[in-house]
C-alpha atoms as a PDB file:
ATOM      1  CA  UNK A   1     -12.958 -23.908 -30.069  1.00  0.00           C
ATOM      2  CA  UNK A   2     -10.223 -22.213 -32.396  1.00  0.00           C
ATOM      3  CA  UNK A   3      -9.014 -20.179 -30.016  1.00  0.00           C
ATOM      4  CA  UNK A   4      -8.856 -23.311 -27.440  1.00  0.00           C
ATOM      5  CA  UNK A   5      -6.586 -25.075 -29.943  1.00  0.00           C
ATOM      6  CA  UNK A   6      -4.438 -22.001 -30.982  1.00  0.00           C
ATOM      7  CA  UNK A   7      -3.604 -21.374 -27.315  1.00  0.00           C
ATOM      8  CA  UNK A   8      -2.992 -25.594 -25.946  1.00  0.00           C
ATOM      9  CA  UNK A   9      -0.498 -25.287 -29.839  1.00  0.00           C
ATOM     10  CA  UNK A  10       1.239 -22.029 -28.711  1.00  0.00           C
ATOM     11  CA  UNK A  11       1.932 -23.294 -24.869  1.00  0.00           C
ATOM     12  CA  UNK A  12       3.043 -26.767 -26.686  1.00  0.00           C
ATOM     13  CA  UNK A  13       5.314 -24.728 -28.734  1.00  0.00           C
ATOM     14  CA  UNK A  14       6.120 -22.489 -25.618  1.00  0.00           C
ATOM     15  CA  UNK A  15       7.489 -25.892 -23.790  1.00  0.00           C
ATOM     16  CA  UNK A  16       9.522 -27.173 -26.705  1.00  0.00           C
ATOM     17  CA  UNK A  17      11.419 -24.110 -26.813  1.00  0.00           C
ATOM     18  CA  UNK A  18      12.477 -25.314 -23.202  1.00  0.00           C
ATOM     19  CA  UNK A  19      10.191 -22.301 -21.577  1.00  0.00           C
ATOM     20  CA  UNK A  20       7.525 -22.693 -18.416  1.00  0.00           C
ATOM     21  CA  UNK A  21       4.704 -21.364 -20.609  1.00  0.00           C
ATOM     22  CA  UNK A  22       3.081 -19.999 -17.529  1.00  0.00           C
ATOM     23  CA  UNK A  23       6.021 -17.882 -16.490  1.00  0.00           C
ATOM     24  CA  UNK A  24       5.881 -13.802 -17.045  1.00  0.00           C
ATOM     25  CA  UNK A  25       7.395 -12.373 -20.053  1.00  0.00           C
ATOM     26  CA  UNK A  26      10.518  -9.834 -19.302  1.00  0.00           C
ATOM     27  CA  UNK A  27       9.130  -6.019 -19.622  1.00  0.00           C
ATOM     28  CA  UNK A  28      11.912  -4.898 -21.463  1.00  0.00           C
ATOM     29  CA  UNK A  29      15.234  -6.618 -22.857  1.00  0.00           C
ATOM     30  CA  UNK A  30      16.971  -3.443 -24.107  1.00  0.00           C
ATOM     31  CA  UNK A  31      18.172  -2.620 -20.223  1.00  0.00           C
ATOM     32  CA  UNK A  32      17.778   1.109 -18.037  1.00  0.00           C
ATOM     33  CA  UNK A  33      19.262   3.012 -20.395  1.00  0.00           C
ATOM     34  CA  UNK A  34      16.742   2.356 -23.567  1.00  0.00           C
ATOM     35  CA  UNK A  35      14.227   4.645 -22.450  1.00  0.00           C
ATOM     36  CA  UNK A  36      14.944   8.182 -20.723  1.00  0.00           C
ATOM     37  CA  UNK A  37      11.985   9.093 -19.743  1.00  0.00           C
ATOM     38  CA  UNK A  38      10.423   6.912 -17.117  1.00  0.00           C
ATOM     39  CA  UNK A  39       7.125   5.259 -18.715  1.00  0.00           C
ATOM     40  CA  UNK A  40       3.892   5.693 -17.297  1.00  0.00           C
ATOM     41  CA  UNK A  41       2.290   2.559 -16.122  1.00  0.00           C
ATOM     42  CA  UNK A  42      -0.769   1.632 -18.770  1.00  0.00           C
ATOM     43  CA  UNK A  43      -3.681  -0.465 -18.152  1.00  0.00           C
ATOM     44  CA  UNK A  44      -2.370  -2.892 -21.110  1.00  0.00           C
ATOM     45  CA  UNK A  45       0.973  -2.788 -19.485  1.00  0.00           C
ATOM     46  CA  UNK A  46       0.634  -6.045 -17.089  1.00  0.00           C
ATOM     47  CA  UNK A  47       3.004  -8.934 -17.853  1.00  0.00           C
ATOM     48  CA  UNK A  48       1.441 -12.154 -19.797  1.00  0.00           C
ATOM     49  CA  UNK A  49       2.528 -15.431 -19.771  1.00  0.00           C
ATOM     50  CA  UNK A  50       5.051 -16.503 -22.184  1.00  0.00           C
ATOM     51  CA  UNK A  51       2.940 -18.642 -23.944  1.00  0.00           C
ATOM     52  CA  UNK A  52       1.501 -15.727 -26.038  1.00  0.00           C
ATOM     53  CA  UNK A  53       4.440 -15.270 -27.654  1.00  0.00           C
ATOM     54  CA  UNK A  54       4.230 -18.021 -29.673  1.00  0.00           C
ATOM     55  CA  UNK A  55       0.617 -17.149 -30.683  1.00  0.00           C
ATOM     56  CA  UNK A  56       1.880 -16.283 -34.175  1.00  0.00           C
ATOM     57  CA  UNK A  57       3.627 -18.988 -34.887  1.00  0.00           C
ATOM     58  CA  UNK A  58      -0.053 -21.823 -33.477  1.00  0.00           C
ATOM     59  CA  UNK A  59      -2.027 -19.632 -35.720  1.00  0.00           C
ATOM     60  CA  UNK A  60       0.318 -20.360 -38.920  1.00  0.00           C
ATOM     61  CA  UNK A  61       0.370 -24.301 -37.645  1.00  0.00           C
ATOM     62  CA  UNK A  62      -3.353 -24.391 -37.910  1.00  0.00           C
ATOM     63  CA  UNK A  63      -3.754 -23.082 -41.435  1.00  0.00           C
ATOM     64  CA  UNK A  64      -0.526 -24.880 -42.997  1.00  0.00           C
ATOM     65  CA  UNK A  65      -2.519 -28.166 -41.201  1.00  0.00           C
ATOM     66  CA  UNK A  66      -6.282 -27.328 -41.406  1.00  0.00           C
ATOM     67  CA  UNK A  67      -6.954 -30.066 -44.117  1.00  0.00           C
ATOM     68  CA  UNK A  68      -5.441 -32.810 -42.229  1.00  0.00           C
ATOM     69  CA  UNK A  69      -7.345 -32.610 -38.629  1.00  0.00           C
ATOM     70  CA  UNK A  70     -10.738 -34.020 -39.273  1.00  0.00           C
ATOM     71  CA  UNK A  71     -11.851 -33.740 -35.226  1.00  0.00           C
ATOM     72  CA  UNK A  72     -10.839 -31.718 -32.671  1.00  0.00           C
ATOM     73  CA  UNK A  73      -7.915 -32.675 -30.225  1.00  0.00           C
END
């Protein structure tokens, strides 16, 4: 149930900041010339939505406003 409300905050958050939460996060910002060796693809390495990104910031939500939610949404 935490982990329900943690992730409907985050995509919440996700559309404030004017982003589709469902779209696929960028692999890599820095552009071609960041890395010189090539990376090897890893099974971790598949693109998430861009909702989890704003994981971090649901989770602190929740505890700053525990006290004040007396049912679930």
């Amino acid at each position: 149930m935490e982990d329900d409300r943690i992730t409907r905050i985050a995509r919440a958050l996700c559309r404030s900041a004017r982003i589709d939460p469902d779209s696929l996060l960028a692999d890599d910002h820095r552009g071609p010339d960041a890395f010189p060796e090539p990376k090897k693809p890893q099974p971790d390495d598949r693109p998430m939505p861009a909702w989890t990104q704003f994981r971090g910031a649901a989770l602190t939500f929740v505890h700053a406003h525990d006290d004040r939610v007396v049912a679930p949404l």
